[in-house]
PDB file of N, CA and C in Angstrom:
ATOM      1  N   UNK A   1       0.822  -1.187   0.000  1.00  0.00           N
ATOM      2  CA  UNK A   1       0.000   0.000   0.000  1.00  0.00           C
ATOM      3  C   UNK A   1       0.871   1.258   0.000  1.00  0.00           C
ATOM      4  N   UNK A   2       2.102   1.331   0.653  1.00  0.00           N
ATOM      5  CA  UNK A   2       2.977   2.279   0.895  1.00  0.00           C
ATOM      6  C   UNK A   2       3.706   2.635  -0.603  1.00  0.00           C
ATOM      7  N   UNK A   3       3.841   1.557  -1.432  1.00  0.00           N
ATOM      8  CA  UNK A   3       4.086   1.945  -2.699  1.00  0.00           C
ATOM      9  C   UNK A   3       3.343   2.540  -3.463  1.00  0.00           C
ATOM     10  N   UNK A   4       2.055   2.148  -3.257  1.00  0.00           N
ATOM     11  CA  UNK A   4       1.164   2.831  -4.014  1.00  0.00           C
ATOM     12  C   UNK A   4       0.428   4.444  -3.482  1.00  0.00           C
ATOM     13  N   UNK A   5       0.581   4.813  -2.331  1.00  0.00           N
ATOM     14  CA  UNK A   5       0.663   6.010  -1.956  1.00  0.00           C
ATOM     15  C   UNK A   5       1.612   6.399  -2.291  1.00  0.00           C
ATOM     16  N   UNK A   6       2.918   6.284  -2.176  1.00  0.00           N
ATOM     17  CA  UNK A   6       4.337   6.911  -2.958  1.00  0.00           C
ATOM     18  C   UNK A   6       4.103   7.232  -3.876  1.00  0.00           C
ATOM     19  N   UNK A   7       3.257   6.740  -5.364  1.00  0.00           N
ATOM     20  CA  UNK A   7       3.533   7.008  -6.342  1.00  0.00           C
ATOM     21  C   UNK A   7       2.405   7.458  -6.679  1.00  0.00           C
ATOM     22  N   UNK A   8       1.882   8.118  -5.725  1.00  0.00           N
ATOM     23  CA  UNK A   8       0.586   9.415  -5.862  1.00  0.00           C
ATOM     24  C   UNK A   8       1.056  10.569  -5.881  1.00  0.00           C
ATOM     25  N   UNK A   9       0.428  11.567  -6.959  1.00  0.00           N
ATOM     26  CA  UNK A   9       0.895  13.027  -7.114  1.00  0.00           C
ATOM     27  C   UNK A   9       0.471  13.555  -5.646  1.00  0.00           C
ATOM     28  N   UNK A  10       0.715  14.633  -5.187  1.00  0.00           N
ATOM     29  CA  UNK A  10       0.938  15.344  -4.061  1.00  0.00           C
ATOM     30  C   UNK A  10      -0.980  15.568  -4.415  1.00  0.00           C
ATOM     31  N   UNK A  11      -1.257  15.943  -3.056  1.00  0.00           N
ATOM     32  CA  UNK A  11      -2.558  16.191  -2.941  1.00  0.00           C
ATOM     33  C   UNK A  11      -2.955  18.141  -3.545  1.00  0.00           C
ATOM     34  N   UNK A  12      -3.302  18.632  -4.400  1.00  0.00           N
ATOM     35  CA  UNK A  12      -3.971  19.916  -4.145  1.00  0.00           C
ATOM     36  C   UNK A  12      -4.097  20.727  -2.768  1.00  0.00           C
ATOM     37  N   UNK A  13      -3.724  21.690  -2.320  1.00  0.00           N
ATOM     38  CA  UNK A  13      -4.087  22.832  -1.476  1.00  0.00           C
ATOM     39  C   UNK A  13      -5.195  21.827  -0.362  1.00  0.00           C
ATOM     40  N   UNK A  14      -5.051  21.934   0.564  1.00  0.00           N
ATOM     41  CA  UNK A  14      -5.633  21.478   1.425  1.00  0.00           C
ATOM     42  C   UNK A  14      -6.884  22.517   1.817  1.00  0.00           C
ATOM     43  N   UNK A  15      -8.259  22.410   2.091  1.00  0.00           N
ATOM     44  CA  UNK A  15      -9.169  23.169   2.281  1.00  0.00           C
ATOM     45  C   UNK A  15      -9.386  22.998   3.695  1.00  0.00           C
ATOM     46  N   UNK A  16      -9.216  23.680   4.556  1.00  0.00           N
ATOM     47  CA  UNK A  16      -9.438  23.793   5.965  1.00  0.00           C
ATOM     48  C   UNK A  16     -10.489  24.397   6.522  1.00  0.00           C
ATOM     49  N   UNK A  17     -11.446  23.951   7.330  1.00  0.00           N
ATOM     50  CA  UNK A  17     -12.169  25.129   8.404  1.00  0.00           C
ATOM     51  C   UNK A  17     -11.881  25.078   9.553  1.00  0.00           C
ATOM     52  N   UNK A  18     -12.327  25.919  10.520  1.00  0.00           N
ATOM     53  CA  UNK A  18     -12.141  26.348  11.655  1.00  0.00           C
ATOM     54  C   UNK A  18     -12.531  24.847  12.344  1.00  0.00           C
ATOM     55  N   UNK A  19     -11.655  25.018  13.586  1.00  0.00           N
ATOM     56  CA  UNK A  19     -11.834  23.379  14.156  1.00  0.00           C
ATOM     57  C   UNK A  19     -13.057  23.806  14.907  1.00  0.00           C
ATOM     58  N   UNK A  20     -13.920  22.311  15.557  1.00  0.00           N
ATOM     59  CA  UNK A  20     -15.600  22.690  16.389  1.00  0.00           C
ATOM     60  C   UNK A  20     -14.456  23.073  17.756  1.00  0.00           C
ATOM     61  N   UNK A  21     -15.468  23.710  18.085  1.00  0.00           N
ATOM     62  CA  UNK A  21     -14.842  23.982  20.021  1.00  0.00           C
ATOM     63  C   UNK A  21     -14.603  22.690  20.341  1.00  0.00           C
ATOM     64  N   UNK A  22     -13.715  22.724  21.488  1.00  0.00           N
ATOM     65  CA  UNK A  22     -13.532  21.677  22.175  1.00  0.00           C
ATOM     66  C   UNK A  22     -14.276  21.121  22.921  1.00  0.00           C
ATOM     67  N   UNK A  23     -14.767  19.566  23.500  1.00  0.00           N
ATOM     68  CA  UNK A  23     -15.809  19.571  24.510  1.00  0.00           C
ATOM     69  C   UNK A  23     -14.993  19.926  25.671  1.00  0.00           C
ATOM     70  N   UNK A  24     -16.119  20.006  26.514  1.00  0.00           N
ATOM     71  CA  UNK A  24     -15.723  20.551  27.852  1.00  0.00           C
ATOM     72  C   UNK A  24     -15.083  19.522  28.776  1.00  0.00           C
ATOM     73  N   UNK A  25     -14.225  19.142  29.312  1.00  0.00           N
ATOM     74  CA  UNK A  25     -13.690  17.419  30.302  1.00  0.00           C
ATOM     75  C   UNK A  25     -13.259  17.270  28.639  1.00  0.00           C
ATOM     76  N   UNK A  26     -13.041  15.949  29.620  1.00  0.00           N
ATOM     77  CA  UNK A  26     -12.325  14.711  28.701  1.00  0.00           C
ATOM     78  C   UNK A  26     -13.121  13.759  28.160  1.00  0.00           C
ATOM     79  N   UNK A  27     -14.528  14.094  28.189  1.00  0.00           N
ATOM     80  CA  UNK A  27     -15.571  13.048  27.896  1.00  0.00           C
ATOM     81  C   UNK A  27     -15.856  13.094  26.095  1.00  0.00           C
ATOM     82  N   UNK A  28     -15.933  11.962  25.571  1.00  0.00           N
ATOM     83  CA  UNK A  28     -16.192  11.759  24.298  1.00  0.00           C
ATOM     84  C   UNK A  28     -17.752  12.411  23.838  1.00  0.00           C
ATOM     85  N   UNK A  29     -17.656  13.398  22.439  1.00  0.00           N
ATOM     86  CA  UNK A  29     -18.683  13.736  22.207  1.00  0.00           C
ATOM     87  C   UNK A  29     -20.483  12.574  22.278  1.00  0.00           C
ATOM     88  N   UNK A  30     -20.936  12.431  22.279  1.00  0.00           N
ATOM     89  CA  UNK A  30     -22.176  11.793  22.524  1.00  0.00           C
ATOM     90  C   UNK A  30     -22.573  10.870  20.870  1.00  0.00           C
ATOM     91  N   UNK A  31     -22.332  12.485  20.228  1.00  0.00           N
ATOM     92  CA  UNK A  31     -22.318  12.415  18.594  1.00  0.00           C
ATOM     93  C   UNK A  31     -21.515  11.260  17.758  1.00  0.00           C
ATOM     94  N   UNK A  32     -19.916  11.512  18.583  1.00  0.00           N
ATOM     95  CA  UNK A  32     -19.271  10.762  18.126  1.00  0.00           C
ATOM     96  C   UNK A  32     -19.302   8.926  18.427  1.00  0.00           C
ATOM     97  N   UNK A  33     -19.540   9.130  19.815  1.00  0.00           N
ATOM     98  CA  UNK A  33     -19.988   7.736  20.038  1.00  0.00           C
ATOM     99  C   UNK A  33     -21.237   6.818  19.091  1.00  0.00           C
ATOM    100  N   UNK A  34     -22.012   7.522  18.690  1.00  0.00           N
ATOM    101  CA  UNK A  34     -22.718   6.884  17.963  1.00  0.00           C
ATOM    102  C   UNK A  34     -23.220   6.767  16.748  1.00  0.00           C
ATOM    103  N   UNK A  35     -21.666   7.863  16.174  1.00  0.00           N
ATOM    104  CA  UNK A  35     -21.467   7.441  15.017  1.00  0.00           C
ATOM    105  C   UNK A  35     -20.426   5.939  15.274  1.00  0.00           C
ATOM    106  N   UNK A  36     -19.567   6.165  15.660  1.00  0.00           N
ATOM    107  CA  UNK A  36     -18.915   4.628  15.875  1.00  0.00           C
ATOM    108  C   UNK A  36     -19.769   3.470  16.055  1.00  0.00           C
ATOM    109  N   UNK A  37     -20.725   3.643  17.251  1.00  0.00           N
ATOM    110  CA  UNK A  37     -21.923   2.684  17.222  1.00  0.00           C
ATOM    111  C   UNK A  37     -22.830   2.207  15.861  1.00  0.00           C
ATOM    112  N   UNK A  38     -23.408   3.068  15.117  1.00  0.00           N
ATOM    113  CA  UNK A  38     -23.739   3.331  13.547  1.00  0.00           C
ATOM    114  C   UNK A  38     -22.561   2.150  12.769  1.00  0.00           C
ATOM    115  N   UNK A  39     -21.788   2.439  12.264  1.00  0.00           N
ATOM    116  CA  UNK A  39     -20.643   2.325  11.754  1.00  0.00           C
ATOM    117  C   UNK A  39     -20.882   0.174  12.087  1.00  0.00           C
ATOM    118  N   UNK A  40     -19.882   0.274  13.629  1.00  0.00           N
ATOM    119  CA  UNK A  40     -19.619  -1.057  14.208  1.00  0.00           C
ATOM    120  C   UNK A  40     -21.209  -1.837  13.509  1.00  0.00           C
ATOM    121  N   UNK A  41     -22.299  -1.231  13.993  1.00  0.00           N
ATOM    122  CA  UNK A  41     -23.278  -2.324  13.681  1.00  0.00           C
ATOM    123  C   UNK A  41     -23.443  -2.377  12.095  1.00  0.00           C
ATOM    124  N   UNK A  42     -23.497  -1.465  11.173  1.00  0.00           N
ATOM    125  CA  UNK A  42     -23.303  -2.073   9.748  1.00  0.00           C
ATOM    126  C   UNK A  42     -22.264  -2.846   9.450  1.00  0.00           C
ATOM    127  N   UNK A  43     -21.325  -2.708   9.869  1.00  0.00           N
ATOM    128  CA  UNK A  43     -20.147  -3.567   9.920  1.00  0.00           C
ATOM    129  C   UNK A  43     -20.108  -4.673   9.974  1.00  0.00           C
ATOM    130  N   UNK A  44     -20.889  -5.246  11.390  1.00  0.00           N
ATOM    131  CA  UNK A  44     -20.878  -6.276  11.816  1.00  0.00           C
ATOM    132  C   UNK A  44     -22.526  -7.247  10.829  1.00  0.00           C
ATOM    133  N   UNK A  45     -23.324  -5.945  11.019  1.00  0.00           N
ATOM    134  CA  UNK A  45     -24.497  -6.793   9.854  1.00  0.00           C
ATOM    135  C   UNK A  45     -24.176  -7.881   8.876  1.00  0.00           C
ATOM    136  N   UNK A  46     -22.907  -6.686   7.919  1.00  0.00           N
ATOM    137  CA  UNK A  46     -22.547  -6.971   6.376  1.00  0.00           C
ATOM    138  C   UNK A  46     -21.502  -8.384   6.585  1.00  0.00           C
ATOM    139  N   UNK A  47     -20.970  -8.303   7.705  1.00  0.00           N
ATOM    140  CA  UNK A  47     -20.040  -9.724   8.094  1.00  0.00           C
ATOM    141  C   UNK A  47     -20.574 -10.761   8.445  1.00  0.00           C
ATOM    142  N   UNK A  48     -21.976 -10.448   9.102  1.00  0.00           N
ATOM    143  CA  UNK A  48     -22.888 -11.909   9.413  1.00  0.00           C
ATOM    144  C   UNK A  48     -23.601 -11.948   8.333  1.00  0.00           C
ATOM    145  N   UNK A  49     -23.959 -11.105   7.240  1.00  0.00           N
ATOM    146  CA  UNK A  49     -24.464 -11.512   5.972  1.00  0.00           C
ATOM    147  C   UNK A  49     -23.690 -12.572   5.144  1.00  0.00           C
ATOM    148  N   UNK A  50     -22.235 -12.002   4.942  1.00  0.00           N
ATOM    149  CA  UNK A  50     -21.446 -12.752   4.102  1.00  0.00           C
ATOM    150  C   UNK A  50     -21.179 -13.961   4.867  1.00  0.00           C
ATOM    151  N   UNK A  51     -21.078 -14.343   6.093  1.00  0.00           N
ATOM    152  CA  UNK A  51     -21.106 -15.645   6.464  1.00  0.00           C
ATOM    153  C   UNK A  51     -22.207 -16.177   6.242  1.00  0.00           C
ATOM    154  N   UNK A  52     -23.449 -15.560   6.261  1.00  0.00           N
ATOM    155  CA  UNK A  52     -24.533 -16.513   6.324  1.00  0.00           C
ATOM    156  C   UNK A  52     -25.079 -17.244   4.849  1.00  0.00           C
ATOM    157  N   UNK A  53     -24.293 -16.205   4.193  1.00  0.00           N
ATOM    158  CA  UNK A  53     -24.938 -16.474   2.312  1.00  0.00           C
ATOM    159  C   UNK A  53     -24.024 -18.100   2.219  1.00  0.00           C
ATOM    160  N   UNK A  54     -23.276 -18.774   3.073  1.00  0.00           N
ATOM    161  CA  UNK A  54     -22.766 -20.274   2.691  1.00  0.00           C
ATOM    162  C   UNK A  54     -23.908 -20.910   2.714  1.00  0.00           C
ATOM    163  N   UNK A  55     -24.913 -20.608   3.900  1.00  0.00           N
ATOM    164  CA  UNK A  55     -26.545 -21.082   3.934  1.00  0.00           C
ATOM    165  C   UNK A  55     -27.476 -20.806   3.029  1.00  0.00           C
ATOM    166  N   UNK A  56     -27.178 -20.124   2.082  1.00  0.00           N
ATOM    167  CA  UNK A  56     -28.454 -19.835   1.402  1.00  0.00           C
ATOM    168  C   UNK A  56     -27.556 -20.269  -0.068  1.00  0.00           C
ATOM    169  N   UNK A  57     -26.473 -19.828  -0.704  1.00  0.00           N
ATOM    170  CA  UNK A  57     -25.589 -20.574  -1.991  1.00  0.00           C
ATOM    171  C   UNK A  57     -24.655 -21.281  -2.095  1.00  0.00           C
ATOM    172  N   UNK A  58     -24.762 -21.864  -0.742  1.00  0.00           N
ATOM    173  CA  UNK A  58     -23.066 -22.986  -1.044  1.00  0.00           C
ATOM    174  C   UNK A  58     -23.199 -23.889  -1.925  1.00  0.00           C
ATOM    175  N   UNK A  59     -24.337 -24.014  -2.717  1.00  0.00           N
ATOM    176  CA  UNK A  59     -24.188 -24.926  -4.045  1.00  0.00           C
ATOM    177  C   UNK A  59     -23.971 -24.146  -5.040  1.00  0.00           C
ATOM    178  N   UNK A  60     -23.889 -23.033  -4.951  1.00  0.00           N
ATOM    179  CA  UNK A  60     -23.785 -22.216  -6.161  1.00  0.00           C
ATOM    180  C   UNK A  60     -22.588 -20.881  -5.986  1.00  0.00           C
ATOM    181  N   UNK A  61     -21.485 -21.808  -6.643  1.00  0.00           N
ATOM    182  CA  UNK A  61     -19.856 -20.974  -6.156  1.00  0.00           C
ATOM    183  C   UNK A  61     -19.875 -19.406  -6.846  1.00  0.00           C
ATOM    184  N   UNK A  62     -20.795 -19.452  -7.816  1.00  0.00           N
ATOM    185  CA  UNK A  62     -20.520 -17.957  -8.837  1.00  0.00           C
ATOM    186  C   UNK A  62     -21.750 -16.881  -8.105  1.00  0.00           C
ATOM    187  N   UNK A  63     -23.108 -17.509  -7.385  1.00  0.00           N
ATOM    188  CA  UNK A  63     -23.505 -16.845  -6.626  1.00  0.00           C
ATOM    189  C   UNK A  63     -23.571 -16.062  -5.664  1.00  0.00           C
ATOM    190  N   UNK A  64     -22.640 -17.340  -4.666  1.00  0.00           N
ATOM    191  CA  UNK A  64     -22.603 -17.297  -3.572  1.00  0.00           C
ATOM    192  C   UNK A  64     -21.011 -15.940  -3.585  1.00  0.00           C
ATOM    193  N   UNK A  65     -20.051 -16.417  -4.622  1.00  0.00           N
ATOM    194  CA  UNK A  65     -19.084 -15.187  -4.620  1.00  0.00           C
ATOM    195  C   UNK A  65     -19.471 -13.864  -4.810  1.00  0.00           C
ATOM    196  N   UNK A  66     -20.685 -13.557  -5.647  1.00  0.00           N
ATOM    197  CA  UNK A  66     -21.172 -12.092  -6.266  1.00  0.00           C
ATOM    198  C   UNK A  66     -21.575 -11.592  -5.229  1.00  0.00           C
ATOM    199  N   UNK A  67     -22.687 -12.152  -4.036  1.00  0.00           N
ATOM    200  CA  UNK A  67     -23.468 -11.897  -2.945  1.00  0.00           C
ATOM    201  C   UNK A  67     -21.969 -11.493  -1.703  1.00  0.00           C
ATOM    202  N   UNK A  68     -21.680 -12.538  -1.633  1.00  0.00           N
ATOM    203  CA  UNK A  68     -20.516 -12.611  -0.410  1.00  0.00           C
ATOM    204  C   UNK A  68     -19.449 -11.219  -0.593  1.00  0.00           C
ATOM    205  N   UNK A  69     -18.992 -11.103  -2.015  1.00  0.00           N
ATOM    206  CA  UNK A  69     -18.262  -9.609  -2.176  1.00  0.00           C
ATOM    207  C   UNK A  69     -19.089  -8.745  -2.127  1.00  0.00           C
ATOM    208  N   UNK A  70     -20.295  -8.314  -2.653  1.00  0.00           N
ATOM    209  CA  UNK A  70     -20.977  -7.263  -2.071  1.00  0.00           C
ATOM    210  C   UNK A  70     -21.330  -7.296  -0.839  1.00  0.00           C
ATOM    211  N   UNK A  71     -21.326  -7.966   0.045  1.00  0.00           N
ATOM    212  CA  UNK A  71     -21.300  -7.393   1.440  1.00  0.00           C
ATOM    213  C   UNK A  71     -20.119  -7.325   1.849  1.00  0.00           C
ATOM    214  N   UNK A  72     -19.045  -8.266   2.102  1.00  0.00           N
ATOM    215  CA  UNK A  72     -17.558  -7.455   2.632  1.00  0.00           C
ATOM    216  C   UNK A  72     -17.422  -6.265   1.714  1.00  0.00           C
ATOM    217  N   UNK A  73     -17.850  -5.717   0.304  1.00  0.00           N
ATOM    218  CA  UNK A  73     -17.096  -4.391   0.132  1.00  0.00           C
ATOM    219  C   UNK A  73     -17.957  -3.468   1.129  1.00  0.00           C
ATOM    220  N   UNK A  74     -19.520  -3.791   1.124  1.00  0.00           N
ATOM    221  CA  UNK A  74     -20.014  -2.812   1.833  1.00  0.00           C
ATOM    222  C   UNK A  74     -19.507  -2.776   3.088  1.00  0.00           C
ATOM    223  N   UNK A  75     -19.060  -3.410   3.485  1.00  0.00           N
ATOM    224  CA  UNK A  75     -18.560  -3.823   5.495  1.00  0.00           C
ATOM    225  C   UNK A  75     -17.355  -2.772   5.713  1.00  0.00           C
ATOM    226  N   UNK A  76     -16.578  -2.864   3.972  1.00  0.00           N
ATOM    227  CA  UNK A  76     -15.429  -2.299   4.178  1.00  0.00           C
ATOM    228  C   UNK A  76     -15.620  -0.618   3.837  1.00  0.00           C
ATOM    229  N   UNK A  77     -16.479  -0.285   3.129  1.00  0.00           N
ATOM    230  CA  UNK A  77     -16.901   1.051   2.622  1.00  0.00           C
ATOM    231  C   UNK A  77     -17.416   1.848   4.286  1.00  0.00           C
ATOM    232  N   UNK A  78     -18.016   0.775   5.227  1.00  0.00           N
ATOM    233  CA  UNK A  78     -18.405   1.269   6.616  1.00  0.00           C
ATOM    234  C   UNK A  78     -16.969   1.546   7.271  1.00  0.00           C
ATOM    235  N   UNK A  79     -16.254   0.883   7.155  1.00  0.00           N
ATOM    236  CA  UNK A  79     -15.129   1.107   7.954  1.00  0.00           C
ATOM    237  C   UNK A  79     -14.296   2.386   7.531  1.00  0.00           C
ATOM    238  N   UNK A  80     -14.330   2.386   6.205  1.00  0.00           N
ATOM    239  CA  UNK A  80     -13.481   3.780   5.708  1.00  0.00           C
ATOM    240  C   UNK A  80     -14.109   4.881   5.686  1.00  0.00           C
ATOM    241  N   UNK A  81     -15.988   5.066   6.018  1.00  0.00           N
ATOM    242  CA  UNK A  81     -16.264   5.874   6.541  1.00  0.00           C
ATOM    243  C   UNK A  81     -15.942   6.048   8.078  1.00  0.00           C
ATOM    244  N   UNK A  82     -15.726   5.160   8.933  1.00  0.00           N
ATOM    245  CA  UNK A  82     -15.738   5.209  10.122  1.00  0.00           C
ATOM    246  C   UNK A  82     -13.829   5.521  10.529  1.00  0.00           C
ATOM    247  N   UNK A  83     -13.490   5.059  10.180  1.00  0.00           N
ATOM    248  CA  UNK A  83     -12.039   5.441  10.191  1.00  0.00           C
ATOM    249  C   UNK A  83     -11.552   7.156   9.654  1.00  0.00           C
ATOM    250  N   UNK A  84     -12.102   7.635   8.903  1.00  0.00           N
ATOM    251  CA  UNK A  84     -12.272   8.811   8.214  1.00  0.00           C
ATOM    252  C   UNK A  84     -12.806  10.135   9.413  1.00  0.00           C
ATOM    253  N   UNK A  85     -13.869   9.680   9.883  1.00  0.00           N
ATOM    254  CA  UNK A  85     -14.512  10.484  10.945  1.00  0.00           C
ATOM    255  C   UNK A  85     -13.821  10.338  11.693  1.00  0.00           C
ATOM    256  N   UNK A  86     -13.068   9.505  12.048  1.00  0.00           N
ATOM    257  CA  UNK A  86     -12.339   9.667  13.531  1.00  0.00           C
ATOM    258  C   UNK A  86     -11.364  10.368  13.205  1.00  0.00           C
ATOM    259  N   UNK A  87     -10.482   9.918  12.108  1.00  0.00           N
ATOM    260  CA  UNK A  87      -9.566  10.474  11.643  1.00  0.00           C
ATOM    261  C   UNK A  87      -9.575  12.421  11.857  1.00  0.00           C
ATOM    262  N   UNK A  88     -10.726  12.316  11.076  1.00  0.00           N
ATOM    263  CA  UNK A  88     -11.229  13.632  11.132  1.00  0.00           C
ATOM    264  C   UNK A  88     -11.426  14.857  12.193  1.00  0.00           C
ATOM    265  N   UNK A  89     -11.773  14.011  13.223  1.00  0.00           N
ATOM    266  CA  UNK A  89     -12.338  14.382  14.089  1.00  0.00           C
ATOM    267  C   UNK A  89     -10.899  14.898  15.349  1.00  0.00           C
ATOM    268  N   UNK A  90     -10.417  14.137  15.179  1.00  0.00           N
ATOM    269  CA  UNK A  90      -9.190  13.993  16.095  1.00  0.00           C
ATOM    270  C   UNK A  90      -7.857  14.761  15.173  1.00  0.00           C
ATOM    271  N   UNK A  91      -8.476  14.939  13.871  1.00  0.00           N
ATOM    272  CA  UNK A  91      -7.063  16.304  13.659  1.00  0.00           C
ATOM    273  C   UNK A  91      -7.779  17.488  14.289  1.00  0.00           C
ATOM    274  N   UNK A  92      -9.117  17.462  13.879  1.00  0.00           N
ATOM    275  CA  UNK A  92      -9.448  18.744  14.628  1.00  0.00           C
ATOM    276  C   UNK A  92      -9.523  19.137  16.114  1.00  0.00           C
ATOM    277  N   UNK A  93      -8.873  18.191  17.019  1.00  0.00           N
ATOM    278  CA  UNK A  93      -8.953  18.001  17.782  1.00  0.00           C
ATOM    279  C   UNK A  93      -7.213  18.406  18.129  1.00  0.00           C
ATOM    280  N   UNK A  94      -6.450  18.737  17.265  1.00  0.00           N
ATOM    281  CA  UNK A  94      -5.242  19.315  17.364  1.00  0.00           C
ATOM    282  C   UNK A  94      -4.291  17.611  17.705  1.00  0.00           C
ATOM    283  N   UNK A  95      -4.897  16.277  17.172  1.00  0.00           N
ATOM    284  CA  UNK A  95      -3.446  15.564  17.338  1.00  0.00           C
ATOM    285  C   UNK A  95      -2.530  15.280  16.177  1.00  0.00           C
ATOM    286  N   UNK A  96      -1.668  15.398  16.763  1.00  0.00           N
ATOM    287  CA  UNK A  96      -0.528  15.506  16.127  1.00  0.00           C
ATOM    288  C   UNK A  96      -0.321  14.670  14.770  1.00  0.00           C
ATOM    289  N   UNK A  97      -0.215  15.453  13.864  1.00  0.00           N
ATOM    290  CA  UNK A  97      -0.156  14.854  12.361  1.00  0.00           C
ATOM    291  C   UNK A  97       0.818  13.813  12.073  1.00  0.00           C
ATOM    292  N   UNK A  98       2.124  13.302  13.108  1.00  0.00           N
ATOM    293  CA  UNK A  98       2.899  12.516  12.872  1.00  0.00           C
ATOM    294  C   UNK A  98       2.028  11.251  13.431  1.00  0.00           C
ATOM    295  N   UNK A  99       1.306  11.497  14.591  1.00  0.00           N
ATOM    296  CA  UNK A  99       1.037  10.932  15.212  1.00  0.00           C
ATOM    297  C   UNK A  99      -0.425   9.737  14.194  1.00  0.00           C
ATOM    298  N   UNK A 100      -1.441  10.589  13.943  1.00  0.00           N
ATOM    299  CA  UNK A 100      -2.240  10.622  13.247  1.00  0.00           C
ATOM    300  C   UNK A 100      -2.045   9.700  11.988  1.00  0.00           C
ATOM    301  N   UNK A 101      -0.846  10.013  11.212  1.00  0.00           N
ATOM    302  CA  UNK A 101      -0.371   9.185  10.098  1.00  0.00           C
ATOM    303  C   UNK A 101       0.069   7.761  10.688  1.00  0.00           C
ATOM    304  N   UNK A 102       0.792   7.434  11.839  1.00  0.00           N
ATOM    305  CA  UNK A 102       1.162   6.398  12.073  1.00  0.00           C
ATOM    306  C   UNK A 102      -0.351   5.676  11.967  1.00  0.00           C
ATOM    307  N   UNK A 103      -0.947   6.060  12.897  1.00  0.00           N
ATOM    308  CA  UNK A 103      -1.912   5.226  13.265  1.00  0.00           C
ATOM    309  C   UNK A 103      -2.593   4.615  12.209  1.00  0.00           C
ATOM    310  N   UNK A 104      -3.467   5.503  10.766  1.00  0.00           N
ATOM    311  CA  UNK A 104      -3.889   5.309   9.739  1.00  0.00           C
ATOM    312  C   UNK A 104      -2.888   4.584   8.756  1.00  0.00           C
ATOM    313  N   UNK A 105      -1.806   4.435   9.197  1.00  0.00           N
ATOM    314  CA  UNK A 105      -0.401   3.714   7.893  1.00  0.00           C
ATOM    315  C   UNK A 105      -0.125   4.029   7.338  1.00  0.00           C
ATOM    316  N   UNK A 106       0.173   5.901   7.103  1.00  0.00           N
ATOM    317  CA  UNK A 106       0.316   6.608   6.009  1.00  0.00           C
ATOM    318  C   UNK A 106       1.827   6.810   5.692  1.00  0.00           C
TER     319      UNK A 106
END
């Protein structure tokens, strides 16, 4: 993956807005929790779907593959929204961009 980000042109001008206020304590926004909550349960839906489609096409290998990849991509399309928001959320939150990249594998 690291090769293939390498050999991406540089991103355009970065568009910034003003970061949200900070919450008040150390307590996690309410908002944010349940977007993660949101997120985890489509996640987990689209993963007990694709296990369960062995029950409904395991006689049928070209079926059962078309069904089974459309739900892990959707499982995975949840996660890169959900990874994104946090991401998001926590630069605006002033952490540290070295820091930030490790975590995501950039």
């Amino acid at each position: 993956m690291q090769q293939i980000r390498d050999t991406l042109p540089p991103a355009p001008a970065a568009c910034t807005v003003e970061p949200a206020p900070r919450p008040v304590g150390d307590e996690v926004p309410p908002e944010l929790l349940a977007l993660v909550s949101h997120h985890c349960r489509r996640i987990n839906a689209y993963l007990a779907r694709a296990q369960h489609l062995q029950t409904l096409y395991g006689e049928s290998m070209k079926q059962w593959q078309r069904l089974a990849l459309y739900a892990l991509t959707d499982a995975l399309a949840h996660n890169h929204f959900l990874v994104g928001a946090l991401a998001a959320y926590l630069q605006r939150q002033d952490l540290g961009t070295a820091l930030l990249r490790r975590y995501l594998g950039m």
